[in-house]
Protein backbone atom coordinates (compact mmCIF):
# COMPACT_ATOMS: atom_id res chain seq x y z
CA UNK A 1 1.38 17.55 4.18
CA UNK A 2 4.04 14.98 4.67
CA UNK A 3 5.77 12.88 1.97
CA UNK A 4 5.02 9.18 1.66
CA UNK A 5 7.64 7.02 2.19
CA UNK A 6 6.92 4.97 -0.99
CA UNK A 7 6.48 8.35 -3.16
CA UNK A 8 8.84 10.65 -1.73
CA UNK A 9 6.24 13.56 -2.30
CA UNK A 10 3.49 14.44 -1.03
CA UNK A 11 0.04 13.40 -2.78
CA UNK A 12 -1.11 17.38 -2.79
CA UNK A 13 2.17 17.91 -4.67
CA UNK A 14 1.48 15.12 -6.98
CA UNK A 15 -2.31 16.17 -7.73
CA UNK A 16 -1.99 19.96 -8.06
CA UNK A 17 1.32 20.42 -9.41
CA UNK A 18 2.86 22.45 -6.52
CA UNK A 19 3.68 21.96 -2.59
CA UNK A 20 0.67 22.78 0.24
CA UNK A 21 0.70 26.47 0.68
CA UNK A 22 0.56 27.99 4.42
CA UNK A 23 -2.24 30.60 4.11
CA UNK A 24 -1.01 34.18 5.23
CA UNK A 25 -3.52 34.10 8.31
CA UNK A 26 -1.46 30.96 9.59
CA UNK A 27 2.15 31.76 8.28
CA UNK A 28 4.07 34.85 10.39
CA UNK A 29 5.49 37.28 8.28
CA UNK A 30 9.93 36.73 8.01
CA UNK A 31 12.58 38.50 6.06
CA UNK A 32 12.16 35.40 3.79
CA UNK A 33 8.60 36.50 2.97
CA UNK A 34 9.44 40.05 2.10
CA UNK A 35 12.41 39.31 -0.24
CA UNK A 36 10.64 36.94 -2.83
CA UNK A 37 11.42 38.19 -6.23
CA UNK A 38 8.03 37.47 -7.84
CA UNK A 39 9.76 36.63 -11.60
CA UNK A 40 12.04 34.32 -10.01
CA UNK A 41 9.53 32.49 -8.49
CA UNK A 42 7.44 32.33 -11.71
CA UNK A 43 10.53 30.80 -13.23
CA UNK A 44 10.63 28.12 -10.64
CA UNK A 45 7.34 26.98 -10.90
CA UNK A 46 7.30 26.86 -14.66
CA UNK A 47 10.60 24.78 -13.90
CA UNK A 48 8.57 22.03 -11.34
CA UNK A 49 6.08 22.35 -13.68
CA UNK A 50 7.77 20.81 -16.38
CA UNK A 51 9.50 18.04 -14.36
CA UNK A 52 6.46 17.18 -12.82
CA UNK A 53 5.87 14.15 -15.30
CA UNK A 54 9.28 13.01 -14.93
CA UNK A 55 8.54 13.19 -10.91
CA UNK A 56 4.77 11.76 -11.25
CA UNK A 57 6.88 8.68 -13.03
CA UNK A 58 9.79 8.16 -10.95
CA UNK A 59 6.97 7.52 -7.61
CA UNK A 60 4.89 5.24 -9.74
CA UNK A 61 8.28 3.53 -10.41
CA UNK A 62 9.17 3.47 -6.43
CA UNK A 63 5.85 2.79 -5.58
CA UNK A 64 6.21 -0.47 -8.03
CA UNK A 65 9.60 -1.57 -6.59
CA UNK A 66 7.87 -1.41 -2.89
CA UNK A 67 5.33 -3.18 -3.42
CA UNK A 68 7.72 -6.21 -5.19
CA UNK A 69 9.82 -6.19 -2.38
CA UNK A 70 6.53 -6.44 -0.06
CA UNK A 71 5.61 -9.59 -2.29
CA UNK A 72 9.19 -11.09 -2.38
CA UNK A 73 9.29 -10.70 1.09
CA UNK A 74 5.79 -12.51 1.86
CA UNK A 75 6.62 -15.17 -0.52
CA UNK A 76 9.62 -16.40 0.96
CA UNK A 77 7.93 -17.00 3.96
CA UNK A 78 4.38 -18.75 2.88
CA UNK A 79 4.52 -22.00 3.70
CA UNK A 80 2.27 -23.48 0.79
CA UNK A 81 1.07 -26.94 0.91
CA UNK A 82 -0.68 -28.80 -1.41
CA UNK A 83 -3.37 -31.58 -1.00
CA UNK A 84 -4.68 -34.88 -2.81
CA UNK A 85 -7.97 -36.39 -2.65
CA UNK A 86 -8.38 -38.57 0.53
CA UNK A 87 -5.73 -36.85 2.81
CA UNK A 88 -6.77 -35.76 6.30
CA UNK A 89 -6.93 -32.43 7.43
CA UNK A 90 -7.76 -30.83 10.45
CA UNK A 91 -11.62 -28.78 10.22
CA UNK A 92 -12.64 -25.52 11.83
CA UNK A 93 -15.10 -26.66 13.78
CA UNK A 94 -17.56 -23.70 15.13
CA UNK A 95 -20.74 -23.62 16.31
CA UNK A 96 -22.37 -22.89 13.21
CA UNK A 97 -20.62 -25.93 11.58
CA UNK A 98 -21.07 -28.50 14.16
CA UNK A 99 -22.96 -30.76 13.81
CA UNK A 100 -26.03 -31.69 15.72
CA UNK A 101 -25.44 -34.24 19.02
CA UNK A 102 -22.16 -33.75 18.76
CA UNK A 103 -19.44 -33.17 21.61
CA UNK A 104 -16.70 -31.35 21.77
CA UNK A 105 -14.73 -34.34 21.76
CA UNK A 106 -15.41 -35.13 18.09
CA UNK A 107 -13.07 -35.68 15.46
CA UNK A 108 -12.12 -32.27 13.51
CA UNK A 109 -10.61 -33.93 11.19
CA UNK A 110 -11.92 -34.88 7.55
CA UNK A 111 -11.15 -36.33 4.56
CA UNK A 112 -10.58 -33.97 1.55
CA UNK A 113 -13.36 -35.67 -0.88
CA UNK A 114 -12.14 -32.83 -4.01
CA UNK A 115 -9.78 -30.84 -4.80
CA UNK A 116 -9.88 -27.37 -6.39
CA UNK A 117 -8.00 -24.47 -7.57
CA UNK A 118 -4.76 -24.37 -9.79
CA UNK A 119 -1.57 -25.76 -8.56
């Protein structure tokens, strides 16, 4: 399992309260393997166990911040515009919308007639 970016840990570590284990089928055996002191490891996980609010919190917080920047960043470039009854704008005109005897030389533009939304 691979961190996200936004999170900085992984979502397995997140749910279940401890990293993705290798199974022992997939995993070779290492000096590493053989020298794990089973108390100290206890200790450890009691340890992350404990944190693991503080580190559930501090991704929610990142995950926040990324997506304000995301919004910052798409509002500085929207172009918003905002319209009055009677100006002209230009139509999508498709085939569903066309109307009939028409060619497709005819205006697409119209007039707005009202106006909705907040402002």
């Amino acid at each position: 399992m691979t961190a996200k970016s936004s999170m900085r840990e992984s979502p397995f570590s997140l749910v279940y309260e401890a990293e993705y284990p290798i199974p022992v089928e997939v995993g070779e055996p290492t000096l590493r393997y053989f020298r794990v002191d089973e108390e100290t490891n206890n200790e450890a996980l009691l340890v992350k166990l404990e944190m693991l609010d503080e580190c559930r919190d501090l991704a929610h917080i990142r995950m926040v911040a990324q997506k304000q920047r995301m919004e910052k960043y798409y509002n500085l470039r929207a172009n918003l515009r905002y319209f009055k009854v009677g100006d002209l704008v230009l139509r999508k005109v498709t085939q569903n919308t066309r109307e009939l005897n028409t060619g497709k030389r005819d205006p697409t533009w119209a007039r707005i007639s009202t106006v909705t939304g907040k402002r």
